[in-house]
C-alpha atoms as a PDB file:
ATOM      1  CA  UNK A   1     -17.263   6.339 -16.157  1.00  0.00           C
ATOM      2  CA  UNK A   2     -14.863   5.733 -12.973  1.00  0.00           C
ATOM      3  CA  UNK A   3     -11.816   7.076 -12.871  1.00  0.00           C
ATOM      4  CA  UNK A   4      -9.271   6.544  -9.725  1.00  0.00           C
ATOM      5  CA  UNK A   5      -6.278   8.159  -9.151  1.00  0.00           C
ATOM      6  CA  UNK A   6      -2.504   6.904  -8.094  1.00  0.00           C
ATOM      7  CA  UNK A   7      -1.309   9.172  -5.294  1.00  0.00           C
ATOM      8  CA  UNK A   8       2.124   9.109  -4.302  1.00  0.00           C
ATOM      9  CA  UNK A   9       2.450  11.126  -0.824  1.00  0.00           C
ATOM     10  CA  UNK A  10       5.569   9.201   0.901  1.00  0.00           C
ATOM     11  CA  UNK A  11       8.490  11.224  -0.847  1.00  0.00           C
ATOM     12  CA  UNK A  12       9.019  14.035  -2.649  1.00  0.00           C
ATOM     13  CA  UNK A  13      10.613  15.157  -5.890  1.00  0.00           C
ATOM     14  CA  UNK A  14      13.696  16.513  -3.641  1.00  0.00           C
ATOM     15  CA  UNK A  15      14.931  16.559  -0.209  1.00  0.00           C
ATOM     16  CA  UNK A  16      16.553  19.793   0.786  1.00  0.00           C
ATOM     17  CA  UNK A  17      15.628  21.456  -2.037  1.00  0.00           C
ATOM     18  CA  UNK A  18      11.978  20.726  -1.646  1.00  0.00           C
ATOM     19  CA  UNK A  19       9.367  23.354  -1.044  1.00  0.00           C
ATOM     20  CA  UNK A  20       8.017  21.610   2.462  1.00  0.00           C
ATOM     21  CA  UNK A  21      11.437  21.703   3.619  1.00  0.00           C
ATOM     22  CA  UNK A  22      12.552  25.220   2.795  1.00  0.00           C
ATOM     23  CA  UNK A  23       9.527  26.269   4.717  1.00  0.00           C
ATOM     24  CA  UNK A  24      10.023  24.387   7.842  1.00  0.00           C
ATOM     25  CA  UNK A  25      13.106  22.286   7.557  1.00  0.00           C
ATOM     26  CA  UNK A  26      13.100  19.259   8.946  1.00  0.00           C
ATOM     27  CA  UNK A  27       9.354  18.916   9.690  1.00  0.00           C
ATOM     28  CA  UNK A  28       7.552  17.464   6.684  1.00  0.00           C
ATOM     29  CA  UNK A  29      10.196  14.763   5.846  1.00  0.00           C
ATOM     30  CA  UNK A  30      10.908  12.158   8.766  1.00  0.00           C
ATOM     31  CA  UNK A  31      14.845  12.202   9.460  1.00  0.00           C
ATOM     32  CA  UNK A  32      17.358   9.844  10.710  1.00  0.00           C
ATOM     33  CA  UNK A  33      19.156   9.584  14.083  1.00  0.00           C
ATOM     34  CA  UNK A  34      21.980  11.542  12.364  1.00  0.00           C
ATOM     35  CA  UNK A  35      19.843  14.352  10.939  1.00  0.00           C
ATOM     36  CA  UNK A  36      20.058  12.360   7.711  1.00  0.00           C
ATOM     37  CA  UNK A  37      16.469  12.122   5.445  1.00  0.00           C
ATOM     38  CA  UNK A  38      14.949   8.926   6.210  1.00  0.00           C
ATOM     39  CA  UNK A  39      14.471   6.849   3.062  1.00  0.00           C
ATOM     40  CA  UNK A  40      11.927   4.207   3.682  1.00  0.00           C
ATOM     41  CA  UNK A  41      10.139   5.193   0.337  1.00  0.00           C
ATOM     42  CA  UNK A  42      13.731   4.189  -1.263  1.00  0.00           C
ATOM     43  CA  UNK A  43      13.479   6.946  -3.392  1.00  0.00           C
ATOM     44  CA  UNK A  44      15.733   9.336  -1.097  1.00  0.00           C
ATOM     45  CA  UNK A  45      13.267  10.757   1.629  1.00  0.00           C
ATOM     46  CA  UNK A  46       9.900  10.037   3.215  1.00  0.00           C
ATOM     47  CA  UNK A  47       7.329  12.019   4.463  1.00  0.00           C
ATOM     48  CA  UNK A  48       6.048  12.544   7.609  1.00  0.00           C
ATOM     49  CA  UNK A  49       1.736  11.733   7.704  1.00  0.00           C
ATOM     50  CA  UNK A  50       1.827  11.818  11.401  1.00  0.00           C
ATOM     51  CA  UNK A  51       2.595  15.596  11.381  1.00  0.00           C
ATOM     52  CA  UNK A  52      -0.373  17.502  11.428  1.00  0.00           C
ATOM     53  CA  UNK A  53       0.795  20.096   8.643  1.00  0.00           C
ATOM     54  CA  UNK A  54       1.483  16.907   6.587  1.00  0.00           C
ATOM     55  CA  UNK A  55      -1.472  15.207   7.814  1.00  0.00           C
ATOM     56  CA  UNK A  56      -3.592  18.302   6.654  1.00  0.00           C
ATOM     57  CA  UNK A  57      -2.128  18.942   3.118  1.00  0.00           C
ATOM     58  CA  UNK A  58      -3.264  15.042   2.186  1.00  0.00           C
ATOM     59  CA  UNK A  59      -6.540  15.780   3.129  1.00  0.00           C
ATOM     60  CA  UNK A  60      -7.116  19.004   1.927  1.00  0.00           C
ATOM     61  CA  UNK A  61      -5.551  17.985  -1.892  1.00  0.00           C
ATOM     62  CA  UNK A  62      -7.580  14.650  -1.610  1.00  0.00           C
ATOM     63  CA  UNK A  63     -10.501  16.292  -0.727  1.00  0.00           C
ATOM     64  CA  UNK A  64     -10.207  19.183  -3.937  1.00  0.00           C
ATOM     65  CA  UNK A  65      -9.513  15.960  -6.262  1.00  0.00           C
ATOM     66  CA  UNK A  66     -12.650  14.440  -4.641  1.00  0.00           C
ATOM     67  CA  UNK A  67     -15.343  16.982  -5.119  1.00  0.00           C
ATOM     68  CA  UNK A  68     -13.446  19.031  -7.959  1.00  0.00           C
ATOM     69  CA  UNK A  69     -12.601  16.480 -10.484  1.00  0.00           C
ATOM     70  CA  UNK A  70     -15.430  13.161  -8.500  1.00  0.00           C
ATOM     71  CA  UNK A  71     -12.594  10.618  -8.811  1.00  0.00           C
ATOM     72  CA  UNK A  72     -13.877   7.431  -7.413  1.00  0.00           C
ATOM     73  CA  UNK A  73     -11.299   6.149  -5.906  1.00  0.00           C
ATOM     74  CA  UNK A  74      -7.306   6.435  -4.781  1.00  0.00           C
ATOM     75  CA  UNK A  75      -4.365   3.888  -4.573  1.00  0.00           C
ATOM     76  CA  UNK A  76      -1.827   5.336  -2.135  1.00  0.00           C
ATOM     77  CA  UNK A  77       1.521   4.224  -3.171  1.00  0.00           C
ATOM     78  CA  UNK A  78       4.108   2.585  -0.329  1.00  0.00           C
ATOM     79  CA  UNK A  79       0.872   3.185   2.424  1.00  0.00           C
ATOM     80  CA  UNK A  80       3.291   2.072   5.006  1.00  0.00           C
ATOM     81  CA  UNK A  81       4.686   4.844   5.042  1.00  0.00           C
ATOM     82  CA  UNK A  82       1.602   6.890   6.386  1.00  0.00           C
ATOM     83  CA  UNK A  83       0.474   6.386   9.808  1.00  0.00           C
ATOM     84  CA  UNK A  84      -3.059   4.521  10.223  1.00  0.00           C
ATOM     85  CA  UNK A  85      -5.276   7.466  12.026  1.00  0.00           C
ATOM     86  CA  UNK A  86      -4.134   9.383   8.794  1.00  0.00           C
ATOM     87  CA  UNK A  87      -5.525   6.628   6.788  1.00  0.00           C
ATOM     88  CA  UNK A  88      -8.388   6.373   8.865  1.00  0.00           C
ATOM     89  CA  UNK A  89      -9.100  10.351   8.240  1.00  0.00           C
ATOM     90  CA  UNK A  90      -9.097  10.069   4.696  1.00  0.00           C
ATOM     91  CA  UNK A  91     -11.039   6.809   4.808  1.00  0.00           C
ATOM     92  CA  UNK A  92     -13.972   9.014   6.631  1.00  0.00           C
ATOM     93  CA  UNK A  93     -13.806  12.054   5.107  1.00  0.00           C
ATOM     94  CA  UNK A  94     -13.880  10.998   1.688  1.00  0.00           C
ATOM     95  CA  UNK A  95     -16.577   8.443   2.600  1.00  0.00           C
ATOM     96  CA  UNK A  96     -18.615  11.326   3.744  1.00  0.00           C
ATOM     97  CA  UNK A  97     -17.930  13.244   0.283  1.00  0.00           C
ATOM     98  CA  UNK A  98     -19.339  10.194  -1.398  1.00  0.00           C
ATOM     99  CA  UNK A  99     -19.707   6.446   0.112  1.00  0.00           C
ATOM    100  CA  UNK A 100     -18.659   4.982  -3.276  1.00  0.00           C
ATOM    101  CA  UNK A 101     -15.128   6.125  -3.305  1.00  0.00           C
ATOM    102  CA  UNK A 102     -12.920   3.629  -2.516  1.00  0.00           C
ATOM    103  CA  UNK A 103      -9.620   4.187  -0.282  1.00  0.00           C
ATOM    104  CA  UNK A 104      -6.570   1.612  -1.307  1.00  0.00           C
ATOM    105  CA  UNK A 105      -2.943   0.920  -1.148  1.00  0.00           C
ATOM    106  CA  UNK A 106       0.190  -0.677  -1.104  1.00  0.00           C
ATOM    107  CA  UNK A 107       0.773  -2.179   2.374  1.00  0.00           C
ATOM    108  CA  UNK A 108       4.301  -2.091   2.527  1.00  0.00           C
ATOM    109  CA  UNK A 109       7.432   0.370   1.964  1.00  0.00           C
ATOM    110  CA  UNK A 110      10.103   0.917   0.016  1.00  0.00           C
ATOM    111  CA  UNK A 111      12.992   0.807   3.016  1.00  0.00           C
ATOM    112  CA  UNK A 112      13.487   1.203   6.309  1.00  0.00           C
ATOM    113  CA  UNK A 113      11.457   3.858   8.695  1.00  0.00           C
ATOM    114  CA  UNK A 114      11.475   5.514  12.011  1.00  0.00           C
ATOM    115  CA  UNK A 115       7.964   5.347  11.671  1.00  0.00           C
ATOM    116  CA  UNK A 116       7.084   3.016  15.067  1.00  0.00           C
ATOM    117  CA  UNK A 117       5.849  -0.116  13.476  1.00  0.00           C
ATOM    118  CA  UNK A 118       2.204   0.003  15.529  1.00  0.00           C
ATOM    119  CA  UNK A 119       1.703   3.155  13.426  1.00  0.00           C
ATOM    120  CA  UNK A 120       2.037   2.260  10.414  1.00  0.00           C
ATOM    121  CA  UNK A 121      -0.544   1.271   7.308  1.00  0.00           C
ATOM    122  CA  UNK A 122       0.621  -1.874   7.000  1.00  0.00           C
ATOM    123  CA  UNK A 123      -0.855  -5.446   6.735  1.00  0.00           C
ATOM    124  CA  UNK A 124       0.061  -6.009  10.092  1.00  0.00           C
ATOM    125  CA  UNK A 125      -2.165  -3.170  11.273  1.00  0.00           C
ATOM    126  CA  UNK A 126      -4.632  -3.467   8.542  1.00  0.00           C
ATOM    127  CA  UNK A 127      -7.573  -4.410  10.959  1.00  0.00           C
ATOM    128  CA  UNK A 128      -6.986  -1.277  12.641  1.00  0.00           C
ATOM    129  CA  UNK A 129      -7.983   0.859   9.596  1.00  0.00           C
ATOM    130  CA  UNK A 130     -11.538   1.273   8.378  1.00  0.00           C
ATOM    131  CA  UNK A 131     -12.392  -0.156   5.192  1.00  0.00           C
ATOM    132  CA  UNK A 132      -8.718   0.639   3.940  1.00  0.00           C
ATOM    133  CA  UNK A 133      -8.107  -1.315   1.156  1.00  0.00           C
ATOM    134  CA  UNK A 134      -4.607  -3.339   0.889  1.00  0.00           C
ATOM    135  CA  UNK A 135      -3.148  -5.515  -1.978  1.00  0.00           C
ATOM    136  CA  UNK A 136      -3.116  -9.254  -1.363  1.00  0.00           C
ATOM    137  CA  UNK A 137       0.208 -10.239  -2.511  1.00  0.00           C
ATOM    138  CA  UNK A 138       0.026 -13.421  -0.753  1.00  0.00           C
ATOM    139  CA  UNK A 139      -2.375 -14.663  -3.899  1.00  0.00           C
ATOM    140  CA  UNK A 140      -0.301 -12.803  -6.429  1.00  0.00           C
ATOM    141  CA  UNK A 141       2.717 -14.489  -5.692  1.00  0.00           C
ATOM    142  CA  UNK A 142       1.108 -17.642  -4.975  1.00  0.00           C
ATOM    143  CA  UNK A 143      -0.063 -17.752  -8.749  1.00  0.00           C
ATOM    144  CA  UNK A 144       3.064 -16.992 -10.752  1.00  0.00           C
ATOM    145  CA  UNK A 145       6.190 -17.067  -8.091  1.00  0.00           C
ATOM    146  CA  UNK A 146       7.398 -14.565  -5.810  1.00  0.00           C
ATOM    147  CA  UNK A 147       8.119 -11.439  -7.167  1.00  0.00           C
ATOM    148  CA  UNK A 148      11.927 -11.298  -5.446  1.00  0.00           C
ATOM    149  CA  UNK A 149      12.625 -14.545  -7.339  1.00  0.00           C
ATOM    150  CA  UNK A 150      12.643 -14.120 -11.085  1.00  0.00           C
ATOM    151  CA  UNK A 151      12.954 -17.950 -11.438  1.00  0.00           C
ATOM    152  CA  UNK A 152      10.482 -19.150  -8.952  1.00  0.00           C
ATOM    153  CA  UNK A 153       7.311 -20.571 -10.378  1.00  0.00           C
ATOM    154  CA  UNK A 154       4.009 -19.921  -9.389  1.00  0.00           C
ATOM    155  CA  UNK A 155       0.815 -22.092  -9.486  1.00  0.00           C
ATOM    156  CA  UNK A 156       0.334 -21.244 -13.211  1.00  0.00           C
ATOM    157  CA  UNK A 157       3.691 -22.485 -14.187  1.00  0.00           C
ATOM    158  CA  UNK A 158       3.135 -26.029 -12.404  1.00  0.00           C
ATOM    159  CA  UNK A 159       4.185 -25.417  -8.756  1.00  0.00           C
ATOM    160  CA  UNK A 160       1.340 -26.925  -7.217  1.00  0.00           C
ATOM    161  CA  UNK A 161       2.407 -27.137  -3.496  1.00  0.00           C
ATOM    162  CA  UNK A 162      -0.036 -26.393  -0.603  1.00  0.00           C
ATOM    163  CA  UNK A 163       0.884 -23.364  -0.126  1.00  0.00           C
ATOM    164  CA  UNK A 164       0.513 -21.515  -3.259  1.00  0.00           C
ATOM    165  CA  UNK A 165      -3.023 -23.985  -3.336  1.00  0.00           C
ATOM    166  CA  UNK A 166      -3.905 -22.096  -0.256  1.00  0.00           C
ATOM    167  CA  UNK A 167      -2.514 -18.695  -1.399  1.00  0.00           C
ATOM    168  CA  UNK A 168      -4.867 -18.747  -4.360  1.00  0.00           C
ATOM    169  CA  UNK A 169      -7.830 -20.061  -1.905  1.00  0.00           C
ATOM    170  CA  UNK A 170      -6.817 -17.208   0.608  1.00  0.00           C
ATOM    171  CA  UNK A 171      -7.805 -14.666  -2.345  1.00  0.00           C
ATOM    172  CA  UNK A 172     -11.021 -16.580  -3.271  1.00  0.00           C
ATOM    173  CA  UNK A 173     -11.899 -16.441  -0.166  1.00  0.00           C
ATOM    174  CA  UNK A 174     -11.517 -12.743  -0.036  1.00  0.00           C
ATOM    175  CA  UNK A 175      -8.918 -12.537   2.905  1.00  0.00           C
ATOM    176  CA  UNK A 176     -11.051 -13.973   5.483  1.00  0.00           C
ATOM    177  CA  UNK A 177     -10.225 -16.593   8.390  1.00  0.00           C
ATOM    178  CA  UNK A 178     -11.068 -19.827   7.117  1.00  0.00           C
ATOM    179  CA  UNK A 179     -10.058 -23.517   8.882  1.00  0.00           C
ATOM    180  CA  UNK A 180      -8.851 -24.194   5.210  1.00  0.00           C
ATOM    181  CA  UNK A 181      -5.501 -21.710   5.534  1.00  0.00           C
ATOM    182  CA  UNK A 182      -3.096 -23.672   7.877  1.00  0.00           C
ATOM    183  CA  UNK A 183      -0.309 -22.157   6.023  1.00  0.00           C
ATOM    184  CA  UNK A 184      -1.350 -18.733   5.390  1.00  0.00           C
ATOM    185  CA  UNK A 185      -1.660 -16.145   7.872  1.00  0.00           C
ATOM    186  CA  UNK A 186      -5.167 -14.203   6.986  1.00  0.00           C
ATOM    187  CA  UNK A 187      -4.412 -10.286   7.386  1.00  0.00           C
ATOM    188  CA  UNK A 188      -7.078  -8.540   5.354  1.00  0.00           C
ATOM    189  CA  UNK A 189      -9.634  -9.835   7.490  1.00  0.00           C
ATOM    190  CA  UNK A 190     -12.392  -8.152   5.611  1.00  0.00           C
ATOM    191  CA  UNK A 191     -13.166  -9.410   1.808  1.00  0.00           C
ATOM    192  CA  UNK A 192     -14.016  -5.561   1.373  1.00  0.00           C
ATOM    193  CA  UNK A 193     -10.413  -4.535   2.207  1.00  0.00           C
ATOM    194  CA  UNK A 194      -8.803  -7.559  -0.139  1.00  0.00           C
ATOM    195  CA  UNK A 195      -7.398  -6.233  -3.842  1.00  0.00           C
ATOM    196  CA  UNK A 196      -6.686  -9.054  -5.327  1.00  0.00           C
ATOM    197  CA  UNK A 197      -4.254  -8.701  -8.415  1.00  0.00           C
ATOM    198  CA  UNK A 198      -1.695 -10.741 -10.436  1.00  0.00           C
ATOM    199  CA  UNK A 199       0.427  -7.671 -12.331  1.00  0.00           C
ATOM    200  CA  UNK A 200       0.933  -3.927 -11.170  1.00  0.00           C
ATOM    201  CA  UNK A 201       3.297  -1.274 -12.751  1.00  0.00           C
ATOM    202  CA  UNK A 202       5.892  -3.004 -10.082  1.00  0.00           C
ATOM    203  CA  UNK A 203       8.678  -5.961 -10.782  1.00  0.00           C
ATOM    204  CA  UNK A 204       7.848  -8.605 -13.270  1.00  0.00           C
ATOM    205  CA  UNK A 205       4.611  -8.858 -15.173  1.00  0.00           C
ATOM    206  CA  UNK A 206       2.964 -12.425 -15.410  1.00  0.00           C
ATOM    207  CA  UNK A 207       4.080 -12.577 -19.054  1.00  0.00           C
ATOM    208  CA  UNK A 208       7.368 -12.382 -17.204  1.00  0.00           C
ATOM    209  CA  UNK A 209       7.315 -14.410 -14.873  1.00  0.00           C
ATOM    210  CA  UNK A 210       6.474 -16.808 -17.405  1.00  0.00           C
ATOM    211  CA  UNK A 211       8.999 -16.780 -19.592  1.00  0.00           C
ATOM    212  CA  UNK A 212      11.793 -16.338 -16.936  1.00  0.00           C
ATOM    213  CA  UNK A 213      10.509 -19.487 -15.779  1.00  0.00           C
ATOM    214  CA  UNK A 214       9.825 -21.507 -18.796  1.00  0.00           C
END
């Protein structure tokens, strides 16, 4: 039996009164301009992966959930928010626990960061990351309507324009670069790194979207 595990590392719980901050304040958590917490997560703070304390305490807990309990694999929630050669160090290290585990995440964040954007675990620097798995939801909103638009229909609904055509095609085709996607800009690059999905715990299912739009 496989069993993965959801891993939220971008926030925590609390911001001042949080145990990484009342040991080094200010370090863990990324901050504002203004000394402010930075809230790209959107759930009041974010964390800082590019610190090497922070950096260290996601692989060492990843690493006791990988050999203590053999999960087989990890979503990383908002992986925007981390910094690709953090990424990349989990990718490897947990690849060299066991090649089967599979490394996987959101490719976007909840806000706005400091984080410099040619750092970050995002689609745009996808390529960058090794065998990083990212959500395609270029397909999933092709199918039943943008996600940000309770009333806009998807391919399943009847909104058969070229686009979402070529949305679904982009996920059939696992991501890749194909002369068929005029319209769609191919990120993932590598069918191994494409998670193709229709309905997460996030905004509204496809049962939803379908009513909202019937």
């Amino acid at each position: 039996m496989l069993f993965r595990s959801d891993v939220v590392y971008n926030h925590t719980g609390e911001s001042e009164g949080s145990n990484f901050h009342k040991i080094v304040p200010g370090y863990y958590h990324r901050l504002t301009n203004t000394g402010g917490f930075s809230n790209g997560s959107g759930t009041g703070n974010e964390t800082a992966s590019e610190r090497s304390m922070m950096r260290k305490f996601m692989l060492d807990s990843l690493e006791f959930w990988a050999t203590e309990y053999n999960l087989s694999g990890f979503r990383f929630d908002l992986m925007a928010l981390h910094d690709v050669e953090t990424m990349n160090q989990i990718q490897a290290m947990l690849e060299e626990i066991d090649p089967t585990i599979i490394v996987y995440g959101e490719p976007w964040m909840g806000g706005t960061s400091p984080l410099p954007t040619s750092m970050r675990a995002d689609k745009e620097n996808l390529s960058d990351m090794n065998l990083v798995g990212a959500f395609n939801d270029v397909t999933r909103d092709a199918i039943k309507g943008s996600v940000f638009v309770s009333n806009e229909r998807g391919w399943v609904q009847g909104n058969t324009t070229e686009y979402n055509k070529q949305g679904i095609m982009y996920g059939v085709l696992g991501g890749i670069n194909h002369p068929s996607l005029t319209q769609i800009s191919e990120w993932h690059l590598n069918p191994n790194q494409t998670i193709n999905y229709v309905t997460a715990h996030d905004n509204n299912t496809l049962f939803d979207k379908i009513r909202l739009t019937g």
